[in-house]
Protein backbone atom coordinates (compact mmCIF):
# COMPACT_ATOMS: atom_id res chain seq x y z
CA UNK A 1 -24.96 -11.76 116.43
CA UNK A 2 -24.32 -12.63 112.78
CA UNK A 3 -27.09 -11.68 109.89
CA UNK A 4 -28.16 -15.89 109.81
CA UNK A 5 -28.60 -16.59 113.48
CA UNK A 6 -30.81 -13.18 114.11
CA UNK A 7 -34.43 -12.74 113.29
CA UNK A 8 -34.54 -10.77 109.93
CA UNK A 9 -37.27 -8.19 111.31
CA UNK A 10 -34.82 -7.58 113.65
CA UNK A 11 -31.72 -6.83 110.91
CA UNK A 12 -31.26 -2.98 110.16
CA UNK A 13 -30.65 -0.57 106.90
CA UNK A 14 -27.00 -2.26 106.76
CA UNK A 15 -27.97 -5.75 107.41
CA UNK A 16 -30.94 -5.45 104.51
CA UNK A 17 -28.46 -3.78 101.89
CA UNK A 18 -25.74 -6.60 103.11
CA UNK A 19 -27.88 -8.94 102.00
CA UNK A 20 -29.17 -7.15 98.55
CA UNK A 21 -25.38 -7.34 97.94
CA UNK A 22 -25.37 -11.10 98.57
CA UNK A 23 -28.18 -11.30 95.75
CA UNK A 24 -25.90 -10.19 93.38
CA UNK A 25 -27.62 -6.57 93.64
CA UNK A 26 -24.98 -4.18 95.37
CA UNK A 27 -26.45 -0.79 93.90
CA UNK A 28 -29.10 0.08 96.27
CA UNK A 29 -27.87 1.15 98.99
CA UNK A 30 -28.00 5.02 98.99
CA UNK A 31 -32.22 4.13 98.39
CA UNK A 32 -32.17 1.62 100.98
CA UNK A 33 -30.72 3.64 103.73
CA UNK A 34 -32.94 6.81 102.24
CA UNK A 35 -36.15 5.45 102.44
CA UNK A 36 -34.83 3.50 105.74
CA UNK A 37 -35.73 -0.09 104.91
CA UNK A 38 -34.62 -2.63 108.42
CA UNK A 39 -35.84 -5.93 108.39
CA UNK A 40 -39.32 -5.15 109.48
CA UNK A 41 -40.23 -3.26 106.04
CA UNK A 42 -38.12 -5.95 104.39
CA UNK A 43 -40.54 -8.83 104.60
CA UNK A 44 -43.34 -6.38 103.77
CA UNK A 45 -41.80 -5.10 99.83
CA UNK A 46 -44.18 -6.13 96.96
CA UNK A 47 -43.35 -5.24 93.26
CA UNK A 48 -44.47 -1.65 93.52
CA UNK A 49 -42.11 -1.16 96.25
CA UNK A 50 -39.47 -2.66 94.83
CA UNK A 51 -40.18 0.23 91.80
CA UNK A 52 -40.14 2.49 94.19
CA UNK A 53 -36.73 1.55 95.50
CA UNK A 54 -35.62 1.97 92.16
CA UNK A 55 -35.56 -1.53 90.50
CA UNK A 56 -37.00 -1.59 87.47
CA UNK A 57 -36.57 -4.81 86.13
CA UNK A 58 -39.28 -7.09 86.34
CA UNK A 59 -36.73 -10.17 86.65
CA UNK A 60 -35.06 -8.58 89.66
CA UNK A 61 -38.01 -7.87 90.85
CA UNK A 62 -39.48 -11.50 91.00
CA UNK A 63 -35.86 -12.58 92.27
CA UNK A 64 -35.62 -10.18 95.30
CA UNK A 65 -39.64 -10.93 95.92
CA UNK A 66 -38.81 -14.96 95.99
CA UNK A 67 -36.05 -14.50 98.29
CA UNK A 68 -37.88 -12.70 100.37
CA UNK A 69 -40.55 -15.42 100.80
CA UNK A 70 -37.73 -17.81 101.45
CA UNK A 71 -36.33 -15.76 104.99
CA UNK A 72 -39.69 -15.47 105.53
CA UNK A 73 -39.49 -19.38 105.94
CA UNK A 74 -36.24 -19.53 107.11
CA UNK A 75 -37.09 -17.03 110.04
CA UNK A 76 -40.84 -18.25 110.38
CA UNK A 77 -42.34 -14.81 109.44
CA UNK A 78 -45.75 -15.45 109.31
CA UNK A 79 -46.78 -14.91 105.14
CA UNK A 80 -50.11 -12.63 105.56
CA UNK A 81 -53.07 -12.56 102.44
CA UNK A 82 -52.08 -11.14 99.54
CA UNK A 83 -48.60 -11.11 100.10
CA UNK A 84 -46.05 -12.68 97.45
CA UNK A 85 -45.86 -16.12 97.08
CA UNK A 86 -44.33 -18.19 94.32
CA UNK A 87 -46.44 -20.21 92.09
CA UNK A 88 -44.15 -23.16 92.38
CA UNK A 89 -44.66 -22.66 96.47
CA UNK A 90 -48.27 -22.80 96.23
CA UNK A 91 -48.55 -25.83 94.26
CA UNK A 92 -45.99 -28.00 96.23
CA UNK A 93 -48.64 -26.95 99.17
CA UNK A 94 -51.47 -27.75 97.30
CA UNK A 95 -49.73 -31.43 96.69
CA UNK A 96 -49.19 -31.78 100.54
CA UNK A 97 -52.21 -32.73 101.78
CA UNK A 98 -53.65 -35.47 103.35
CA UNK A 99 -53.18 -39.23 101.62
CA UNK A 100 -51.08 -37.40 99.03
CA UNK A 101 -54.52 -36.32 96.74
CA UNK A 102 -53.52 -32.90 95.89
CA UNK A 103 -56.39 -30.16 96.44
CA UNK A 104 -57.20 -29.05 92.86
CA UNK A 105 -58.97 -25.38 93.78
CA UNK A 106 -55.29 -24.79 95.53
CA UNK A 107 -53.68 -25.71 92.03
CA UNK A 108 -56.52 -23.96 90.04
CA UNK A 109 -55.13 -21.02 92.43
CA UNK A 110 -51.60 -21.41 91.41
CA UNK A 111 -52.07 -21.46 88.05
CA UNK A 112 -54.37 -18.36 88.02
CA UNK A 113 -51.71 -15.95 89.62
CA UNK A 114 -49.23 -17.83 87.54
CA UNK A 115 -51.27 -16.57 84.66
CA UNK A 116 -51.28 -13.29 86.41
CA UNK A 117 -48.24 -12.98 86.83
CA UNK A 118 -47.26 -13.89 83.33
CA UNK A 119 -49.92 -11.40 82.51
CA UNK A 120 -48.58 -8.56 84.79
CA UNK A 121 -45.13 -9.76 82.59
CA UNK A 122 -45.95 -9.25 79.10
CA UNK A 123 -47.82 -5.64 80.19
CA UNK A 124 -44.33 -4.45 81.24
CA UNK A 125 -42.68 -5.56 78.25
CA UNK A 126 -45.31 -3.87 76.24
CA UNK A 127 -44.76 -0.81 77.63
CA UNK A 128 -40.97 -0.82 78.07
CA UNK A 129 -40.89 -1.45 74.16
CA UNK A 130 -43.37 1.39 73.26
CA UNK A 131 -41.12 3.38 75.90
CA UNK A 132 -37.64 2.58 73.87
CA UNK A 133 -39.56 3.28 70.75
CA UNK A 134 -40.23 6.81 71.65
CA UNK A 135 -37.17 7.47 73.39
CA UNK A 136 -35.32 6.19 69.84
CA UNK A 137 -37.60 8.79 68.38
CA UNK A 138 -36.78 11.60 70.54
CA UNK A 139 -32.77 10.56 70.13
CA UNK A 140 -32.85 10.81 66.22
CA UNK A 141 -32.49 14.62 66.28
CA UNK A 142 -29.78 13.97 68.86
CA UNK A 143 -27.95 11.44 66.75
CA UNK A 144 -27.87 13.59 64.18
CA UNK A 145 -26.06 16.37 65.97
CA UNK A 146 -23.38 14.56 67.40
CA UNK A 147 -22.94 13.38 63.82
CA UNK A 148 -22.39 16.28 62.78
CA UNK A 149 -20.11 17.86 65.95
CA UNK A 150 -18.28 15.12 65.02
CA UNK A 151 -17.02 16.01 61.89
CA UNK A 152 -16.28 19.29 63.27
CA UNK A 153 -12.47 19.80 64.96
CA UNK A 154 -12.94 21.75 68.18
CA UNK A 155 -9.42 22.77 67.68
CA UNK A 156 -9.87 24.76 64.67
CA UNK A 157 -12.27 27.74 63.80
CA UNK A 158 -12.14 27.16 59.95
CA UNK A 159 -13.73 23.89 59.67
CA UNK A 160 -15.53 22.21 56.94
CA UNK A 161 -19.15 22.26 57.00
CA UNK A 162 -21.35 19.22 57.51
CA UNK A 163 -24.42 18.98 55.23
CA UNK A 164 -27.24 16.46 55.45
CA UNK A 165 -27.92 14.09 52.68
CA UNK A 166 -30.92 13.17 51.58
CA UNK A 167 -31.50 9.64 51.78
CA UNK A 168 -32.19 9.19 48.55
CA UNK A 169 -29.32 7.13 46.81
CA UNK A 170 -29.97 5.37 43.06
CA UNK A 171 -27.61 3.64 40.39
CA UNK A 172 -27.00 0.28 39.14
CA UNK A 173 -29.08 1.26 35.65
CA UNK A 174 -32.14 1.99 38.25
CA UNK A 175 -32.15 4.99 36.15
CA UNK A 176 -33.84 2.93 33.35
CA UNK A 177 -37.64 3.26 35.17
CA UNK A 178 -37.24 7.04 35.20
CA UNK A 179 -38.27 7.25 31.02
CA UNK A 180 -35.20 9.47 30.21
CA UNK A 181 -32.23 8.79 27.42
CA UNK A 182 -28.34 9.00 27.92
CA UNK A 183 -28.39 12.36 26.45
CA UNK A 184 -31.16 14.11 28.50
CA UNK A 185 -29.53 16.78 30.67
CA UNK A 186 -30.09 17.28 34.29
CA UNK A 187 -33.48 19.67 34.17
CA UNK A 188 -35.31 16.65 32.54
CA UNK A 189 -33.68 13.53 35.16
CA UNK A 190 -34.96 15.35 38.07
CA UNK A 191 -38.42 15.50 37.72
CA UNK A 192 -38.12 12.03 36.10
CA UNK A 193 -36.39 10.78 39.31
CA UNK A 194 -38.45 13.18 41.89
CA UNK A 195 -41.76 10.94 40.47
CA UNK A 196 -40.19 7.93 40.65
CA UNK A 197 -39.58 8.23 44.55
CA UNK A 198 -43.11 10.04 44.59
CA UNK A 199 -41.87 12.83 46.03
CA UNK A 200 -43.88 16.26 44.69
CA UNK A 201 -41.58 19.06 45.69
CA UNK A 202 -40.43 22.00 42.55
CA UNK A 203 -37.20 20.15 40.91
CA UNK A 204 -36.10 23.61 41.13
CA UNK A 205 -35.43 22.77 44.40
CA UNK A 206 -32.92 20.00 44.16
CA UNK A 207 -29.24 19.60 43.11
CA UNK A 208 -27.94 16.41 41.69
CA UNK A 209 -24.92 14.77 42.98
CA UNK A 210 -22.50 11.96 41.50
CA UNK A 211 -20.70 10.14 43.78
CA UNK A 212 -17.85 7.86 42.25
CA UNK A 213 -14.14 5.96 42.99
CA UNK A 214 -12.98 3.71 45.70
CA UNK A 215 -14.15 3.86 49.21
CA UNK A 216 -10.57 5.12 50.39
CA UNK A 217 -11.03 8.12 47.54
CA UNK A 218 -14.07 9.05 47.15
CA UNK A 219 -15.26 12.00 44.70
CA UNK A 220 -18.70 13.83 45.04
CA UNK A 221 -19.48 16.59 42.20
CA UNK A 222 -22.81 18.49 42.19
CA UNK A 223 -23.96 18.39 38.41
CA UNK A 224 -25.11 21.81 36.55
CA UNK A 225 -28.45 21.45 35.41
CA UNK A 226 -27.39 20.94 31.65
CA UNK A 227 -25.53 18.19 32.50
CA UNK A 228 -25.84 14.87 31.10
CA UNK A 229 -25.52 12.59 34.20
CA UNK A 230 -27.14 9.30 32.38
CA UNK A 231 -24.04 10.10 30.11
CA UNK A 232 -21.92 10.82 32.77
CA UNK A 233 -22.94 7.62 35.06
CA UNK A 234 -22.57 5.17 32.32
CA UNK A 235 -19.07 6.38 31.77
CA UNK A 236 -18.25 6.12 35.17
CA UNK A 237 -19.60 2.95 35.42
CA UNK A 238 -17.50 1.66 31.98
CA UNK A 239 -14.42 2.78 34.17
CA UNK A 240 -15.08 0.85 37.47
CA UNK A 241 -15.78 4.02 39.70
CA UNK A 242 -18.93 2.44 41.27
CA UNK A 243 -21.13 5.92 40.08
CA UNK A 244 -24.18 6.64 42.44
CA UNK A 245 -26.49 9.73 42.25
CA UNK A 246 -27.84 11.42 45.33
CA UNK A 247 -30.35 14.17 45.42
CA UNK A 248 -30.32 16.70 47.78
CA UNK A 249 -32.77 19.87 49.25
CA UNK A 250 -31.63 23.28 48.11
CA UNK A 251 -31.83 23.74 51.94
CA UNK A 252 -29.51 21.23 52.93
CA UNK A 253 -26.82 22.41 51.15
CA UNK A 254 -26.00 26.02 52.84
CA UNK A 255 -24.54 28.87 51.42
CA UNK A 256 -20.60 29.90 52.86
CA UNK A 257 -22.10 32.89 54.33
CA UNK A 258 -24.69 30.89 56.44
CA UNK A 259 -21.86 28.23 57.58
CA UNK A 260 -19.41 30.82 58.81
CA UNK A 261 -22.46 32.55 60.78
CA UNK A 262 -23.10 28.90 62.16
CA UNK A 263 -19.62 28.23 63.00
CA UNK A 264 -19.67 32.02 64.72
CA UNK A 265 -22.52 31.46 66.56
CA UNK A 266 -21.55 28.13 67.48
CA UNK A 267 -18.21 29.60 69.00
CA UNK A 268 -19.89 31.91 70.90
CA UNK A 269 -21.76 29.77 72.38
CA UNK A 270 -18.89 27.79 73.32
CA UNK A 271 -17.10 30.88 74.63
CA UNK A 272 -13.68 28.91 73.68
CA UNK A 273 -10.62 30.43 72.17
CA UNK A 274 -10.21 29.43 68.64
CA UNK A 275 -7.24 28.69 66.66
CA UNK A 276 -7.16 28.62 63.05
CA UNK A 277 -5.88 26.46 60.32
CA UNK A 278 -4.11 29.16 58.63
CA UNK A 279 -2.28 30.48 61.94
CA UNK A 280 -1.82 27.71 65.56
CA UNK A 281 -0.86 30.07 67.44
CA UNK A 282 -1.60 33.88 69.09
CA UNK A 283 -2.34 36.39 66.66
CA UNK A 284 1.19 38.19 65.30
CA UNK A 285 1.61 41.60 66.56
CA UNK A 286 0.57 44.50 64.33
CA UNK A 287 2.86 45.77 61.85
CA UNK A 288 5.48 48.32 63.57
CA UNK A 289 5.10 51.88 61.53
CA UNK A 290 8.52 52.33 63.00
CA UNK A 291 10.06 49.07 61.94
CA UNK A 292 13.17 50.17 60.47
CA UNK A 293 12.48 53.47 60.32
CA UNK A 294 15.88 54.56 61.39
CA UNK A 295 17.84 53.64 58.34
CA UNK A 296 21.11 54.09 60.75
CA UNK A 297 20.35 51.64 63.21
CA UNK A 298 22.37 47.83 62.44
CA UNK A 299 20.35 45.04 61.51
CA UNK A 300 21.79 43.27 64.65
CA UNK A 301 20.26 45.48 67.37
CA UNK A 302 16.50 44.74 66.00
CA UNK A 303 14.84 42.75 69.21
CA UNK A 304 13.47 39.40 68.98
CA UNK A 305 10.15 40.55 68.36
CA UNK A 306 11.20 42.33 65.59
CA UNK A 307 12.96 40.08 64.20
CA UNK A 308 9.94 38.24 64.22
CA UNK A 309 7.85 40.39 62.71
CA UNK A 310 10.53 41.51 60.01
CA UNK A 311 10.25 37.44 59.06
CA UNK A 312 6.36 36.98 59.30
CA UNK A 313 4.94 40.10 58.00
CA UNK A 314 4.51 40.80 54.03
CA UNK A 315 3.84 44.18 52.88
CA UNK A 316 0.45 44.38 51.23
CA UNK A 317 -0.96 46.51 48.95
CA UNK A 318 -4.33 46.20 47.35
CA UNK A 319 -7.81 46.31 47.99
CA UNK A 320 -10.75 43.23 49.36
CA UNK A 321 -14.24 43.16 49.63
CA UNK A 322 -15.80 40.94 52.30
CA UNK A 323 -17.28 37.71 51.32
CA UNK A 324 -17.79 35.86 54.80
CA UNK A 325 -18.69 37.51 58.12
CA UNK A 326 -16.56 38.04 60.87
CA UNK A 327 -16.85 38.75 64.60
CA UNK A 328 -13.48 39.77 66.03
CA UNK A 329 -12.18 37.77 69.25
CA UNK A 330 -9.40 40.18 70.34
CA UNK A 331 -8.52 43.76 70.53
CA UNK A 332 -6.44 44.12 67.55
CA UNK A 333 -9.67 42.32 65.14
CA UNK A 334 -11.92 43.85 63.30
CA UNK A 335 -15.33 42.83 62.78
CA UNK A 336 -16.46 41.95 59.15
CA UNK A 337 -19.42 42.72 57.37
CA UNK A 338 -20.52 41.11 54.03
CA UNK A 339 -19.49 43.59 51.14
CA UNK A 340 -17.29 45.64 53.79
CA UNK A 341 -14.05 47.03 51.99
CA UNK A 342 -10.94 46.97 52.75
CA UNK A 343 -7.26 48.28 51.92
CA UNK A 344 -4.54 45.25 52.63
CA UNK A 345 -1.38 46.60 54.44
CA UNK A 346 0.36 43.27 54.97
CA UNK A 347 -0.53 40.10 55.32
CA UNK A 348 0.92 37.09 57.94
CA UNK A 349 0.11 33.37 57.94
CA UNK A 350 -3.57 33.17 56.78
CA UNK A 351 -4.23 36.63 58.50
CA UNK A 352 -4.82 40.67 56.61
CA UNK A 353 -3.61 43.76 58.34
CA UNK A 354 -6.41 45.88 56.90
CA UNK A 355 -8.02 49.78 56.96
CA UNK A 356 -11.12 50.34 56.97
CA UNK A 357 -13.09 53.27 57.45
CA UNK A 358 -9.66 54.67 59.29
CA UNK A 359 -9.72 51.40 61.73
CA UNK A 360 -7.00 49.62 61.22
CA UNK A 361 -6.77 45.83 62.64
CA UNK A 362 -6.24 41.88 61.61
CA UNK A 363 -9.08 39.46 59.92
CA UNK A 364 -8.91 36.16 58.21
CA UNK A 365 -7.16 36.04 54.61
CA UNK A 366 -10.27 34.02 53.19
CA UNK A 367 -12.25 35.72 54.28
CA UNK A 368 -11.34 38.18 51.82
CA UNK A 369 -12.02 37.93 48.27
CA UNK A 370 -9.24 40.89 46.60
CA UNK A 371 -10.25 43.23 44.01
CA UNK A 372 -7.21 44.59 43.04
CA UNK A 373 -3.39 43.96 43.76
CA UNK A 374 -0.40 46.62 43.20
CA UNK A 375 -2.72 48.83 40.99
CA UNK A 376 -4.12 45.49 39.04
CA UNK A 377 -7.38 44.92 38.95
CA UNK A 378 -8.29 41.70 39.76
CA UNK A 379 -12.26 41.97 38.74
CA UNK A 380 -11.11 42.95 34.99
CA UNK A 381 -12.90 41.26 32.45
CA UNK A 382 -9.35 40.35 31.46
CA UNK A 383 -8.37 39.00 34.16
CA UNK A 384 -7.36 35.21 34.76
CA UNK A 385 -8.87 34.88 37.75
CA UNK A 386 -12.55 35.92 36.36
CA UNK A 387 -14.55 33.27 35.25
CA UNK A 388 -17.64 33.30 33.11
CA UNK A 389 -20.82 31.64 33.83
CA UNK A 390 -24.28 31.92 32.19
CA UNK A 391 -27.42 31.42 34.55
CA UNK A 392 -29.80 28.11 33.50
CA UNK A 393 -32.72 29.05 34.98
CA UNK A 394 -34.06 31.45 37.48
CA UNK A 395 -32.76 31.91 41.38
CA UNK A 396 -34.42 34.46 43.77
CA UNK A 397 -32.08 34.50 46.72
CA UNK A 398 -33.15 33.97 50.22
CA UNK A 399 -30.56 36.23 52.02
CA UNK A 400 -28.69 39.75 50.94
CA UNK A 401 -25.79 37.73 50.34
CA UNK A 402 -26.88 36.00 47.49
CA UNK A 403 -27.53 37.18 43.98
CA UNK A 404 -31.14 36.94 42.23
CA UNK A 405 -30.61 35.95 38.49
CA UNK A 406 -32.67 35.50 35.52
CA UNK A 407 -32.29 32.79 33.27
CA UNK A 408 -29.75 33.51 30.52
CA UNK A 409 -28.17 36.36 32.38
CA UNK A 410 -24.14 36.67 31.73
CA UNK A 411 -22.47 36.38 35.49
CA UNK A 412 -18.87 37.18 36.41
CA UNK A 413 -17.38 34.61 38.43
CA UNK A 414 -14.95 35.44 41.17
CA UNK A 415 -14.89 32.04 43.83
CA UNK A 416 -16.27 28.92 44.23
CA UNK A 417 -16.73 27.28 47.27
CA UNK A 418 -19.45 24.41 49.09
CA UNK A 419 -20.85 24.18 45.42
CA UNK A 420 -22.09 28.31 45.35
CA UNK A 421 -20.23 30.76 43.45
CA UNK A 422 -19.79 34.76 44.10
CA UNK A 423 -20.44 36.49 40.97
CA UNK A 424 -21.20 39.69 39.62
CA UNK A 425 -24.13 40.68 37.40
CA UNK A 426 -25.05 44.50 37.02
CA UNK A 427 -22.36 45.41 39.40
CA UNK A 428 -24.21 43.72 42.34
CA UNK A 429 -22.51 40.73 43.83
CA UNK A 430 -23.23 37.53 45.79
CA UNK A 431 -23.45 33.89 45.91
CA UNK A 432 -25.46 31.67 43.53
CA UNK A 433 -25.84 27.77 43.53
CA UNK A 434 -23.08 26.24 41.73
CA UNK A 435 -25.69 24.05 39.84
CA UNK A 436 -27.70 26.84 38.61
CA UNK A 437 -25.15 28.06 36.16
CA UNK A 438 -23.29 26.97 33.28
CA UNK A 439 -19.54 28.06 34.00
CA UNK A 440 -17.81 29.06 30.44
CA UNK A 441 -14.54 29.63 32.16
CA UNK A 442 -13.09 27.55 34.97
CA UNK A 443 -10.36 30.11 36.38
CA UNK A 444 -11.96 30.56 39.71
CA UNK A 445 -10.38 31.29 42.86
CA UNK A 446 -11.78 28.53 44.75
CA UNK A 447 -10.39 27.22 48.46
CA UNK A 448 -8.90 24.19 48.65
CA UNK A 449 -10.09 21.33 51.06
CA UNK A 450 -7.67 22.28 53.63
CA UNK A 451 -8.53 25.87 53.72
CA UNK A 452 -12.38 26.14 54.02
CA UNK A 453 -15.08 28.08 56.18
């Protein structure tokens, strides 16, 4: 007996889902055959157990509901109070009466759960926007962090680190309102600009940035606080580069230390092996001590490996202080402490054979900042690759790898890197915001965009 010619309280779990299917709503079945509904629980379903099934929209709702009604017809199911009726059923009853004069309580009737219903409607809409609205709220944070994951190649352990922007973006001679001249430096456009956007937070606490150049080549450069960026901008501007400033929280823009303690942690938490982009491939071996110790034996009976090793490995000899953190990953690693010391005994493809302490073992080149190379040393005040930098105002560092400085105090300047620099002062070192110092000599080690933390 087909699903037409049989009574429909007589149809079970299959029949009832075959015929959800034939509504154009195929993707209830598991809850139809859970909460067992044959034919006989069919014709009984109102709109809170339709919810209950599972569908949530009202429109469905309303649709399954007014087919119901109509097999109820069909199969002469008697329609008991309160059950669901359509308003347009109700009134073509109320216009069937006698000589044709409609009864006007029925219509009155009609209307009113019409009104209901529209009623009933616009509540669920209500609440399913004040729902998405709080749901978008609770996403932001989420958003946010996929942003930045993105940005971030799981295939490589050295990647470069993502840093929020303030939203706060101004140009196009908007600088005009903030009562400054051309030739005011940066100290006196950031309070200027801080009250324009009313926002009451120390300007000591805020870098400016200058954003110019094409949207295929785009430049970004974090301005000192002497600085003339009015200057700057209009200058900019006079040369097409579309200039716009950005300001951005001191705490937004983390130190190297604290983004290769992020990127640690994050690793760890992802348990995966990483790969560098100095080295895409295993770790090389450990330098032999007995490579070629045997100054009888032919350069053709070396092994492979040796031969490997022979091509890859370059004798080292010189002396590195930690600037970065380090956890190692495999036996032949050492772990790295900021301001640990180290003696270089060779180096291969972005990696340091290194002593310390009598451990021997490999870490990342950059890591590494070197103090001295074949004898040299590389912090000398004559050095090229010292710069010179005088501190603008104050900084009281937040971690023991920064540096605390007083304003006017003469800093040696060994790296630069995320916009903080690793200087020297009173033979203590550490980093120090870019932006806080005036650098008098530009001969900095600093990574290139390939090669950072």
């Amino acid at each position: 007996m087909d699903r037409q010619s049989e009574t429909v309280t007589k149809w079970d779990v299959n029949k009832v889902h075959a015929w959800f299917a034939s509504l154009g709503f195929p993707n209830y079945e598991s809850q139809i055959k859970e909460q067992d509904i044959n034919g006989e629980i069919l014709v009984l379903l109102d709109h809170e157990a339709l919810k209950d099934l599972g569908v949530r929209s009202v429109g469905h709702r309303v649709s399954i509901l007014k087919a119901i009604y109509n097999l109820k017809i069909q199969h002469n199911v008697p329609i008991e109070l309160g059950q669901y009726v359509p308003p347009s059923a109700e009134f073509e009853s109320a216009m069937n009466v006698t000589n044709g004069i409609p009864d006007l309580r029925k219509i009155e009737g009609a209307i009113q759960e019409r009104d209901a219903l529209l009623s009933r409607l616009t509540k669920d809409v209500h609440r399913l926007t004040s729902e998405l609205t709080k749901l978008r709220e609770e996403m932001i944070p989420v958003l946010k962090m996929a942003k930045e994951n993105k940005s971030r190649p799981s295939a490589s352990y050295h990647q470069t680190p993502v840093i929020k922007e303030a939203n706060l973006f101004f140009g196009n001679q908007s600088y005009k309102s903030f009562r400054v001249s051309l030739e005011d430096p940066c100290y006196k456009v950031l309070p200027a600009a801080l009250k324009k956007y009313k926002i009451t937070d120390d300007w000591r606490q805020y870098a400016l940035f200058i954003r110019f150049g094409s949207p295929e080549h785009l430049t970004e450069r974090c301005l000192s606080y002497d600085e003339k960026p009015l200057l700057l901008f209009q200058k900019l501007k006079e040369e097409r580069e579309n200039p716009v400033f950005m300001l951005k929280n001191i705490k937004e823009i983390k130190s190297p230390v604290a983004t290769a303690e992020e990127i640690i942690s994050l690793l760890k938490a992802n348990k995966k092996r990483r790969t560098t982009q100095f080295l895409n491939k295993e770790l090389p071996p450990a330098p032999n001590e007995s490579l070629n110790s045997d100054p009888e034996q032919p350069p053709d009976e070396l092994t492979e490996d040796e031969r490997v090793s022979e091509e890859t490995l370059v004798e080292g000899n010189g002396t590195a202080v930690a600037i970065y953190p380090y956890v190692a990953e495999l036996d032949d690693e050492l772990n790295v402490v900021v301001g640990d010391i180290f003696k270089i005994r060779s180096r291969s493809g972005g990696w340091c054979f290194v002593e310390r302490d009598g451990q021997t073992g490999w870490v990342p080149a950059n890591f590494l900042l070197e103090t001295s190379v074949n004898g040299g040393d590389m912090m000398d005040s004559d050095s090229p690759h010292v710069g010179r930098g005088v501190a603008l105002i104050d900084y009281k560092r937040n971690t023991d790898e920064e540096l605390s400085v007083k304003k006017d105090d003469i800093l040696r300047i060994y790296k630069r890197q995320d916009y903080w620099l690793y200087c020297e002062i009173n033979n203590e070192r550490g980093w120090v915001p870019s932006w806080y110092v005036r650098v008098d000599k530009e001969a900095i080690y600093e990574e290139s965009e390939d090669v950072r933390i």
